[in-house]
Protein backbone atom coordinates (compact mmCIF):
# COMPACT_ATOMS: atom_id res chain seq x y z
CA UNK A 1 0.22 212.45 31.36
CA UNK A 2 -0.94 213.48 33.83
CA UNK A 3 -3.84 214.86 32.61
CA UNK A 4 -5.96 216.59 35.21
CA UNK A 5 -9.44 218.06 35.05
CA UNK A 6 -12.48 219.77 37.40
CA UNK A 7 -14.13 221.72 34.67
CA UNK A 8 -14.13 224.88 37.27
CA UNK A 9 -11.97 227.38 35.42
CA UNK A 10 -14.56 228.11 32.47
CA UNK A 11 -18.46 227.96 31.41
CA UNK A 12 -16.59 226.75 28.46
CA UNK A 13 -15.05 223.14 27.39
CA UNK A 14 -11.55 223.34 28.57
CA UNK A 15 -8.98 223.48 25.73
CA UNK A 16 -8.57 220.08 24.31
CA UNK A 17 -11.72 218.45 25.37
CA UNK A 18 -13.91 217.45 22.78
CA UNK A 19 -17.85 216.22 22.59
CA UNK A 20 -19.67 213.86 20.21
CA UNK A 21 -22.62 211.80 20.18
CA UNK A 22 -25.06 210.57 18.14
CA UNK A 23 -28.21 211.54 17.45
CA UNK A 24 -30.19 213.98 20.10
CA UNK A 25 -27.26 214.96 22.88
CA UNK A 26 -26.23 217.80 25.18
CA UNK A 27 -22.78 218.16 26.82
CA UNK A 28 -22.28 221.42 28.57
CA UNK A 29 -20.10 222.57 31.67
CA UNK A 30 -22.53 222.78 34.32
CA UNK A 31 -22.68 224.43 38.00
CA UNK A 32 -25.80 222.48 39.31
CA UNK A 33 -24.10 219.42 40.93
CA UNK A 34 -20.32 219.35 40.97
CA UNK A 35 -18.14 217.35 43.30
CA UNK A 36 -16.00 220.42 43.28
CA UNK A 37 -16.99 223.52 43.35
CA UNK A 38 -17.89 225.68 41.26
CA UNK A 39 -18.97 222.93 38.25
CA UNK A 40 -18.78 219.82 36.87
CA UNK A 41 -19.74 218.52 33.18
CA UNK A 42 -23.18 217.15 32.19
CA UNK A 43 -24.29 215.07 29.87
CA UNK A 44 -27.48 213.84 29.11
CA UNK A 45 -28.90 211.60 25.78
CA UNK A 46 -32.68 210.98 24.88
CA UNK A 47 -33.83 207.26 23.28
CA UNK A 48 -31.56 206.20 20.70
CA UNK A 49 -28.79 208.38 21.19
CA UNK A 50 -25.38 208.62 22.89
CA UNK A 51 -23.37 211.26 24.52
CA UNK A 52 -19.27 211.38 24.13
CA UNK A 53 -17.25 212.98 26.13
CA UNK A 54 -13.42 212.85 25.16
CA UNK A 55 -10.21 213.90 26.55
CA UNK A 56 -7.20 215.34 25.24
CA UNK A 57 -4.34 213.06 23.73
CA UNK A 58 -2.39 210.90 25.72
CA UNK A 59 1.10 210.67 24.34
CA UNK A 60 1.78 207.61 27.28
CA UNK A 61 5.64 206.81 27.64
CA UNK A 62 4.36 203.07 29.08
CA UNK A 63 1.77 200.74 28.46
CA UNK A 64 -0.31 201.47 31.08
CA UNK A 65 -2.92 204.06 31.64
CA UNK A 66 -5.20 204.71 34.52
CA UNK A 67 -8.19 207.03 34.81
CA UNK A 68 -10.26 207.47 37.79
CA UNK A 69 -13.17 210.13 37.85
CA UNK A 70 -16.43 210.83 40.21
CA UNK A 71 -19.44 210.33 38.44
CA UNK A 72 -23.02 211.65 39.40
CA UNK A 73 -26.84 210.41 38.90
CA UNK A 74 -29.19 212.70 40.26
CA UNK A 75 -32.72 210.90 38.71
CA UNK A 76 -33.60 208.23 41.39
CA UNK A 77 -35.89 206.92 38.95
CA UNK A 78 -32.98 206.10 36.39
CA UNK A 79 -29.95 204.90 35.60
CA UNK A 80 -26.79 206.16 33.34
CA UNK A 81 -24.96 203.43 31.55
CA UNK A 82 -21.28 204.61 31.38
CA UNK A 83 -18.86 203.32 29.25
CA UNK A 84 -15.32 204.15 29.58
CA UNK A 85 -12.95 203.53 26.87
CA UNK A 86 -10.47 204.47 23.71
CA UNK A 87 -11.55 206.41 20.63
CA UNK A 88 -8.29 206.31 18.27
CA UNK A 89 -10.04 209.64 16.03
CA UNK A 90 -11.89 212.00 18.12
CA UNK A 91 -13.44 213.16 14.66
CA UNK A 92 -15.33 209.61 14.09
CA UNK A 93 -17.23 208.12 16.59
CA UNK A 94 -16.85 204.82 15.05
CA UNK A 95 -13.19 204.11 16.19
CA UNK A 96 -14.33 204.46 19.73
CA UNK A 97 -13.79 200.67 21.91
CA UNK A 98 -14.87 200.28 25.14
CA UNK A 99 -13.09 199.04 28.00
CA UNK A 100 -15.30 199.08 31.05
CA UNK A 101 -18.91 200.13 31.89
CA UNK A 102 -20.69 201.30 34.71
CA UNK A 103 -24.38 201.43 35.49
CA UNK A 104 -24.74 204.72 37.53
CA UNK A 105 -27.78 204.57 39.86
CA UNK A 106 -29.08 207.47 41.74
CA UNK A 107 -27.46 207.83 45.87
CA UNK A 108 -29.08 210.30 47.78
CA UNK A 109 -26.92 210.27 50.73
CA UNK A 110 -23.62 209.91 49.12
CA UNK A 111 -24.07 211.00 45.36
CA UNK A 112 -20.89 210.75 43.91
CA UNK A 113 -19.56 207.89 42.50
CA UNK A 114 -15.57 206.82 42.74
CA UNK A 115 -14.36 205.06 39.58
CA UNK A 116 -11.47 204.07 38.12
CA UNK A 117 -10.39 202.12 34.80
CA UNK A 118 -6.86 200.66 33.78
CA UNK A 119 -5.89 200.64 30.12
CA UNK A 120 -3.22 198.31 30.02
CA UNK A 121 -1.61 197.32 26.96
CA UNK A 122 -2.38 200.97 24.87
CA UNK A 123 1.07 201.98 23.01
CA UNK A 124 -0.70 203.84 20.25
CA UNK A 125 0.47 207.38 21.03
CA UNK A 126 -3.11 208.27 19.15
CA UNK A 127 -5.20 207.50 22.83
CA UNK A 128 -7.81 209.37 23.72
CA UNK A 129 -9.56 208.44 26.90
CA UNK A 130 -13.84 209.01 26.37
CA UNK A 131 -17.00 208.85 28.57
CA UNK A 132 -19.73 207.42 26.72
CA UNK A 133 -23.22 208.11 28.44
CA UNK A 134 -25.99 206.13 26.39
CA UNK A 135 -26.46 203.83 23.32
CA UNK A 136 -28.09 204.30 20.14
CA UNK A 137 -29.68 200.99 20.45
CA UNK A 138 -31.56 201.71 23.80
CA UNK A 139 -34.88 203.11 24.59
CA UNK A 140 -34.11 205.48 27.44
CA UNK A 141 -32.92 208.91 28.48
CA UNK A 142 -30.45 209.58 31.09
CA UNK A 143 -28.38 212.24 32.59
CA UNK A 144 -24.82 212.33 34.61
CA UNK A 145 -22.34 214.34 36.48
CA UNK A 146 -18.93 214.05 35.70
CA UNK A 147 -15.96 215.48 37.75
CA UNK A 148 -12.35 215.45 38.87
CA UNK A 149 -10.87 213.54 35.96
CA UNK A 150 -7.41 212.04 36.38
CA UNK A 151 -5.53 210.46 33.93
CA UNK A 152 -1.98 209.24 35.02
CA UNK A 153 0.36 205.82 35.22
CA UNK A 154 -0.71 203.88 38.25
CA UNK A 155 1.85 203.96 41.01
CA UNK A 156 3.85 200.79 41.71
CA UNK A 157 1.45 199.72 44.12
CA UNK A 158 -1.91 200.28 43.17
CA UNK A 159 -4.53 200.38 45.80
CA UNK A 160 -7.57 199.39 45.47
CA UNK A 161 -10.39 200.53 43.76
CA UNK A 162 -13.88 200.54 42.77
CA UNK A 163 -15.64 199.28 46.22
CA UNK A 164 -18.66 198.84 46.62
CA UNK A 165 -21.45 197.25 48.28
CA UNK A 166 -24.41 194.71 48.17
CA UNK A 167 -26.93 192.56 49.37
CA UNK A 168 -27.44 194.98 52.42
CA UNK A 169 -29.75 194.00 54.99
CA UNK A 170 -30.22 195.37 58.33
CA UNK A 171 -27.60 193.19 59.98
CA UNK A 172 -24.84 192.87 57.15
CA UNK A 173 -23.37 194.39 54.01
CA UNK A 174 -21.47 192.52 51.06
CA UNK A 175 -18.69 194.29 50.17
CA UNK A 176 -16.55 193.89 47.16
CA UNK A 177 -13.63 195.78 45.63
CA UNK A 178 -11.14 195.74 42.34
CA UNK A 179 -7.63 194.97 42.66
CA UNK A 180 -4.63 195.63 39.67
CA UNK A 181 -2.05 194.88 41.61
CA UNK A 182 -0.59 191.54 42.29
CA UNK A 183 -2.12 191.30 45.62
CA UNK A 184 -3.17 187.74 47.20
CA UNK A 185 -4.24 188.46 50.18
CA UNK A 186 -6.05 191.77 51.60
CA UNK A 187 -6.74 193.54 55.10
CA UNK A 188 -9.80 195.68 55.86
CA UNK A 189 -11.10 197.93 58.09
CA UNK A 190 -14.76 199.00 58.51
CA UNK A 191 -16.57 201.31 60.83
CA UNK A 192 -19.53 204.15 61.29
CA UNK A 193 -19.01 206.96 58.60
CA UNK A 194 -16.08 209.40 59.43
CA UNK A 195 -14.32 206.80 61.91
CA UNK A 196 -10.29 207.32 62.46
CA UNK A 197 -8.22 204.38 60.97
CA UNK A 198 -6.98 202.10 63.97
CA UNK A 199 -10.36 202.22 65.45
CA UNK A 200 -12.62 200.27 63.35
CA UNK A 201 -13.04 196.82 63.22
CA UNK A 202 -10.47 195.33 61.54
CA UNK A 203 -10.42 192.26 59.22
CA UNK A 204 -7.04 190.45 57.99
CA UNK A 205 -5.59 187.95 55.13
CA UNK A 206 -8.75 187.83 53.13
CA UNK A 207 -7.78 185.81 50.01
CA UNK A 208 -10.23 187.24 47.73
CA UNK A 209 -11.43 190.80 47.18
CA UNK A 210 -14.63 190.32 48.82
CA UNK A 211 -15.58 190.46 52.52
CA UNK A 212 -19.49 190.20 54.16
CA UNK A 213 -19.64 192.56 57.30
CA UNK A 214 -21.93 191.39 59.98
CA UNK A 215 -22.89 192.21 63.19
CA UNK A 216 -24.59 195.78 62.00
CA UNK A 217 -27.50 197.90 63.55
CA UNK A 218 -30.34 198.96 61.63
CA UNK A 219 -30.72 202.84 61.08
CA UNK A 220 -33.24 204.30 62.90
C-alpha cells in the first residue's frame, strides 16, 4: 500500500493482477473507453456467470483499507451490478466476501462513475481487494469499464465520498453523499458545471449527509 493502477502501460494484465469468474467471462485490457488514456479494463459476463477482477496483495500495516476506482457503463439499456470486496485465495473463488455493491447504470453526459469502499477491520495480511461484475444466479449480461484504481489508508480526515443524486426534477435535485469520518455536521456548495469554489451557492451545518437543491432551471 499504496497500490496504484490505470491499466495504460500494457495490452497485457499488469503484473500481479489476476482474473476469475465463473462460467462464460471475458476480462481483457481494453482501449475503447478509458477514463485515462490510452485504456482501461473490461469486463463483461453473460446469464449465469460472473466476472472477477482481483488485485495484488495487500500486506496493510493498519486496519483500515480504502479503495476508490472510476467505473464505466456504456449500454443505456443495462445495468452492471458491482460488488466490491475481499477474496482471502485468489486461486478459489469461493473465499471471496463482499463488502459493498454498486448498480452501475449507463450516463451519457458524464460516464464515469467515482467510487470508493472502506475495509475497516481487515488484519489478515492475505487481502486481496476484487471487482466482481455479475452473479451466477442472475439472468442477464452486462459489461463495465474499470479505471484508475487506488488502494491506500484513508487520510486522517476523510472527505467525502460517493455523491450522488436523485429524485431530479426540473426545479430540484436530491443529493446525498457517504461520510467515514466522524463528521456531524457538513457544508456544501453547488453551482452550474465547472463553477470556481467561493462562487456557488453555498449551504452550511447540514446535520445529515443529505441536502435537496432547489431553485433550478430546466435545460433547454
Amino acid at each position: 500500500v499504496p497500490i496504484e493502477e490505470n491499466f495504460d502501460a500494457s495490452d497485457q494484465m499488469p503484473l500481479c493482477w489476476d482474473s476469475a469468474g465463473f462460467n462464460t467471462y471475458n476480462i481483457e485490457i481494453s482501449n475503447q473507453e478509458y477514463s485515462s488514456a490510452p485504456a482501461s479494463v473490461k469486463l463483461s459476463h453473460e446469464a449465469y456467470s460472473f466476472a472477477m477482477l482481483i488485485a495484488p496483495e495487500v500486506k496493510a500495516t493498519q486496519s483500515d483499507v480504502r479503495v476508490s476506482f472510476r467505473a464505466m457503463q456504456p449500454n443505456p439499456s443495462a445495468i452492471g451490478m458491482l460488488t466490491v470486496g475481499i477474496i482471502t485465495d485468489p486461486t478459489d473463488i469461493s473465499t471471496f466476501s463482499a463488502v459493498e455493491e454498486f448498480e452501475l447504470t449507463h450516463k451519457p453526459e458524464s460516464p464515469w462513475h467515482h467510487l470508493t469502499v472502506y475495509l475497516n477491520g481487515y488484519t489478515d495480511s492475505n487481502l486481496h481487494i476484487a471487482f466482481k461484475l455479475g452473479d451466477e444466479n442472475g439472468d442477464n449480461q452486462s459489461l463495465i469499464f474499470l479505471d484508475d484504481i487506488a488502494i491506500e489508508m484513508p487520510p486522517a480526515c476523510p472527505e467525502p465520498y460517493n455523491i450522488y443524486t436523485d429524485s431530479i426534477t426540473q426545479t430540484t435535485a436530491d443529493v446525498f453523499w457517504s461520510d467515514f469520518g466522524q463528521a456531524t455536521s457538513w457544508s456544501i456548495e453547488w453551482g452550474e458545471t465547472g463553477f470556481e469554489l467561493g462562487t456557488g451557492t453555498q449551504v452550511a451545518n447540514l446535520n445529515e449527509p443529505y441536502h435537496r437543491i432547489t431553485g433550478l432551471s430546466h435545460s433547454k
